[in-house]
Protein backbone atom coordinates (compact mmCIF):
# COMPACT_ATOMS: atom_id res chain seq x y z
CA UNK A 1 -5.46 -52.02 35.35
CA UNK A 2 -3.83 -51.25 32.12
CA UNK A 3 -0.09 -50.16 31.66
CA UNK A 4 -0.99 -48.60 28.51
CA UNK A 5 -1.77 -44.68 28.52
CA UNK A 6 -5.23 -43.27 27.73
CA UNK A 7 -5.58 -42.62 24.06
CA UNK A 8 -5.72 -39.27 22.94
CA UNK A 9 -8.81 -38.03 21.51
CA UNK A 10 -8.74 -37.49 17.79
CA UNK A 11 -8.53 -33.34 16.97
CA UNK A 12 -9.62 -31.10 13.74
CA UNK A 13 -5.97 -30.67 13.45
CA UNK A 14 -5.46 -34.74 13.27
CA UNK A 15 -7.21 -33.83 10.20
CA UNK A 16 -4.38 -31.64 8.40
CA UNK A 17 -2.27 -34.89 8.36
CA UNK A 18 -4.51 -37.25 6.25
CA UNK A 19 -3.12 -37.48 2.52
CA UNK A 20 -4.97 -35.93 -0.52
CA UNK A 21 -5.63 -39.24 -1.39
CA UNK A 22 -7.37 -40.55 1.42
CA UNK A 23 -10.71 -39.41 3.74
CA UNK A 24 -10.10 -38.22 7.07
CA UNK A 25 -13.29 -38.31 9.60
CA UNK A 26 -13.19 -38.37 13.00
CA UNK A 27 -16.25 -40.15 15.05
CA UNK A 28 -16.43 -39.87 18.96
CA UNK A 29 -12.83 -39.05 19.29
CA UNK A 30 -11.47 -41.32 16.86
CA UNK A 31 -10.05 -40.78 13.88
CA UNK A 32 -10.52 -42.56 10.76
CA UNK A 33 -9.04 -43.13 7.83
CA UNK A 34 -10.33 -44.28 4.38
CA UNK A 35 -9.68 -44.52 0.73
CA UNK A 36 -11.04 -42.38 -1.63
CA UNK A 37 -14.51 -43.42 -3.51
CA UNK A 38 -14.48 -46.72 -6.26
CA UNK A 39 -15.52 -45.93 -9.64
CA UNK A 40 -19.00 -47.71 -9.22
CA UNK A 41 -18.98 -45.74 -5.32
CA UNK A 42 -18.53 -42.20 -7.05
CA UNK A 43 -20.70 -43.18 -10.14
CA UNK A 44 -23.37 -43.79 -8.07
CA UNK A 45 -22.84 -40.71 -6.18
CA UNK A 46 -23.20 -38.59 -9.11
CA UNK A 47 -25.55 -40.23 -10.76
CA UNK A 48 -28.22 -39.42 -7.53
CA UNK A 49 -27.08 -35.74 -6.83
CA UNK A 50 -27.87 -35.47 -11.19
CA UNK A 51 -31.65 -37.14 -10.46
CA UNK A 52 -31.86 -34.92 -7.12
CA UNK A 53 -30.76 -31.36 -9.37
CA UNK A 54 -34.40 -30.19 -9.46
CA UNK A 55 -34.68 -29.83 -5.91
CA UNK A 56 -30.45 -27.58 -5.67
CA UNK A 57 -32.40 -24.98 -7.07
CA UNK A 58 -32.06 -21.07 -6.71
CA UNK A 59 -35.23 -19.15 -5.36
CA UNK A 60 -37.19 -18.15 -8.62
CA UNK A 61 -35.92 -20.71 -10.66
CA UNK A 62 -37.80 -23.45 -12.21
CA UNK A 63 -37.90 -26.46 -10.74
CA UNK A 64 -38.80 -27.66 -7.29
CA UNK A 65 -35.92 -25.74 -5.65
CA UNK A 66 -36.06 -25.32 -1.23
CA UNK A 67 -32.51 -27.34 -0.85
CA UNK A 68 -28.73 -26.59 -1.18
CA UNK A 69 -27.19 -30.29 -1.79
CA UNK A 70 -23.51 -30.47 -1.47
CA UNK A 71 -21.02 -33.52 -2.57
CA UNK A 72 -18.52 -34.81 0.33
CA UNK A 73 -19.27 -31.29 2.72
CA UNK A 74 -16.82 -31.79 5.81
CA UNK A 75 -19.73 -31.63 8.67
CA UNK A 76 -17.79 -30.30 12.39
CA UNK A 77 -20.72 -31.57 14.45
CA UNK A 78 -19.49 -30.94 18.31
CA UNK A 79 -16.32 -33.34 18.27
CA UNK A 80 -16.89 -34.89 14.97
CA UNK A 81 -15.85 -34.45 12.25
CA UNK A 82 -18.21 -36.15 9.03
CA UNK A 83 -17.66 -36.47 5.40
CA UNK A 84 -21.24 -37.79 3.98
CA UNK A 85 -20.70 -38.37 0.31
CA UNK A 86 -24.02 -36.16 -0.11
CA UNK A 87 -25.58 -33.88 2.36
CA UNK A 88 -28.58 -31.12 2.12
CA UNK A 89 -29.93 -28.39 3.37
CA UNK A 90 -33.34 -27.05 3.60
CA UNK A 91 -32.66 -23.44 1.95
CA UNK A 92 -34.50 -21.46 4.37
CA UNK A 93 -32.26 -23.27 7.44
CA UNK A 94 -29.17 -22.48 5.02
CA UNK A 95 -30.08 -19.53 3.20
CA UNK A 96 -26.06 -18.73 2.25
CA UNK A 97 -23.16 -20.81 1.88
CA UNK A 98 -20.54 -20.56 4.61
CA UNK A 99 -17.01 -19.55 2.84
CA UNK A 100 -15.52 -21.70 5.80
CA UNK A 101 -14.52 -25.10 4.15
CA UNK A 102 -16.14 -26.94 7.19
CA UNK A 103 -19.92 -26.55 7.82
CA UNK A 104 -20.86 -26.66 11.45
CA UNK A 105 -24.89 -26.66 11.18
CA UNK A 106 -26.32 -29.80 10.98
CA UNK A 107 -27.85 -31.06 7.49
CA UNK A 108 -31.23 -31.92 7.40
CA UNK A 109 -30.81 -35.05 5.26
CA UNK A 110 -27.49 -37.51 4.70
CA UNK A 111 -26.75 -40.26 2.14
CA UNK A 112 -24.00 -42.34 2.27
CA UNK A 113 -23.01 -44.46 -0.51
CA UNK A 114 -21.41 -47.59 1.21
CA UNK A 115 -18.35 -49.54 0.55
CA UNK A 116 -16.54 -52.53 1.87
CA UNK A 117 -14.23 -50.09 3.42
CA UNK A 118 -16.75 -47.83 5.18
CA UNK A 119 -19.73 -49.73 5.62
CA UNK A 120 -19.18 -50.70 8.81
CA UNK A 121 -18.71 -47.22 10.40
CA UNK A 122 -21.16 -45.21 8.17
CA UNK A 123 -23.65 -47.80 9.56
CA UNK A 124 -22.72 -47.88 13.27
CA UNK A 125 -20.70 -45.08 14.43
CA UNK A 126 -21.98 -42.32 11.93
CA UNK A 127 -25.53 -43.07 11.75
CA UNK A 128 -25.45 -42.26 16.31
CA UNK A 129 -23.53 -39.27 15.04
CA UNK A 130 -26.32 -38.13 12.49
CA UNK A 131 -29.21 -39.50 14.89
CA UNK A 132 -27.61 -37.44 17.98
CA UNK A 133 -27.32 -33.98 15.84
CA UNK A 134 -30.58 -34.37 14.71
CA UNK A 135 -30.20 -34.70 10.84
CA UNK A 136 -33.57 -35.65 9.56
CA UNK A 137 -33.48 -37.53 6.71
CA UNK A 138 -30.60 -40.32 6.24
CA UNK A 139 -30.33 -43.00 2.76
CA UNK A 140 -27.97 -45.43 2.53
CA UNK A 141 -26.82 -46.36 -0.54
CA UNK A 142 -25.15 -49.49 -1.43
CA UNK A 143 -24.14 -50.25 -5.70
CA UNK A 144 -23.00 -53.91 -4.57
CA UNK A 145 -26.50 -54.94 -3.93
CA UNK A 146 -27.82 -52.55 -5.30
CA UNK A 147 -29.87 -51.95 -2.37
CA UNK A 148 -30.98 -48.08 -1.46
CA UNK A 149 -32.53 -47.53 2.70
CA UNK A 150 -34.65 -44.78 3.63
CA UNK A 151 -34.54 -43.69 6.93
CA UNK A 152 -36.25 -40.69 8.96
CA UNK A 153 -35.60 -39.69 12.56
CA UNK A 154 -38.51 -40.04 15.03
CA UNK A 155 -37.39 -39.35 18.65
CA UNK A 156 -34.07 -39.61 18.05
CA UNK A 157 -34.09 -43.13 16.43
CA UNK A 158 -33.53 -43.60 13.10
CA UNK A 159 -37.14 -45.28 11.60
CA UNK A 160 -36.13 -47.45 8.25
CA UNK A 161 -38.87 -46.42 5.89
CA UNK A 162 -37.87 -48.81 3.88
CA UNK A 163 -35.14 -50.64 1.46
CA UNK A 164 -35.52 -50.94 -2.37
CA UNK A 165 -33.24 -52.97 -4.61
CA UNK A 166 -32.50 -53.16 -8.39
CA UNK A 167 -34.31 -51.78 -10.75
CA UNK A 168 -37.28 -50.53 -8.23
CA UNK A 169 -38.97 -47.23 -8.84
CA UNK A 170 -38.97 -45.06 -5.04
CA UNK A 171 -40.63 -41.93 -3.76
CA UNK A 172 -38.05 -41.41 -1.19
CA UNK A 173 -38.63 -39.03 2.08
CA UNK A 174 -37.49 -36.21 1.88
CA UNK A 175 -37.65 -36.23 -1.85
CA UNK A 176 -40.39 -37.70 -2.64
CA UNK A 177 -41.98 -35.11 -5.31
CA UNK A 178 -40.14 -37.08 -7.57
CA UNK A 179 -39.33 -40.88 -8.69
CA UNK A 180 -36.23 -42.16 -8.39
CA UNK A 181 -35.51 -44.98 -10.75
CA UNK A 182 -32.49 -46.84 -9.23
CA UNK A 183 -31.48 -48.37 -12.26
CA UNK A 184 -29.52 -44.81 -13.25
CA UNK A 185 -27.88 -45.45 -10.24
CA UNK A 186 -25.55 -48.42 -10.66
CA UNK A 187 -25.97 -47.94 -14.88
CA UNK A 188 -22.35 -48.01 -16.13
């Protein structure tokens, strides 16, 4: 038996007291803390939401529209709270944007671009998280490699579709009207 007390579960209101600088997330009560995006992290990141623009789309507009994609939403899914660096929405499951800063419906596909600092979590702890709120659709994205992985849920298991590297040119679930040339991805 352990002198120590229980420790206290990690609250939305933990949240308030992370710095500007920093990403606060909490995962099955515990709260985490990490440093903002590196260059080649967030160039990466923008450089796929820019190839994925075709399907962020309003109704009537050209291009392949039926998502709303959103940079670094702050997920409240039950207990947890999740920063993806990307997350989408099929348009007819989000037909309006929330004016609450946290979403609390479930996005039907993730990507998280990984770094030293995060990998570990947005691979474990995150990807149970995702799996257990049913979120389709999940990539992992990784500039050090250069390595992207596809994954789709299938009875609440995350399937690995499969794992491209370099220069590769991907039809990627759920976006797969389109090819994805992974060289813009980690181009400087």
């Amino acid at each position: 038996m352990s002198d120590r007390p229980p420790r206290r579960a990690a609250t939305f209101e933990d949240l308030e007291g992370v710095p500007p600088h920093r990403v606060g997330e909490i995962v099955d009560g515990e709260l985490y803390v990490s440093p903002r995006p590196a260059p080649r992290h967030a160039r990466a990141t923008v450089r796929l939401v820019q190839t994925l623009s075709p399907f962020d789309r309003p109704p009537g507009s050209e291009g392949l529209g039926g998502w709303v994609l959103l940079f670094e939403p702050e997920l409240h899914l039950g207990r947890d709270a999740l920063v993806p660096d990307v997350a989408g929405w099929r348009r007819e499951r989000l037909p309006e944007i929330p004016e609450e800063a946290a979403m609390t419906l479930a996005p039907d596909w993730v990507c998280e671009v990984l770094s030293p600092s995060t990998e570990a979590l947005d691979r474990a702890r995150k990807m149970t998280a995702y799996a257990r709120e049913g979120v389709k659709h999940l990539w992992l994205v990784d500039p050090r490699p250069r390595m992207l992985e596809v994954y789709r849920l299938a009875e609440g298991r995350w399937l690995r579709l499969g794992a491209y590297e370099g220069n590769a040119t991907v039809r990627a679930e759920p976006f797969e009207a389109i090819e994805l040339k992974l060289d813009l991805l980690w181009e400087h």
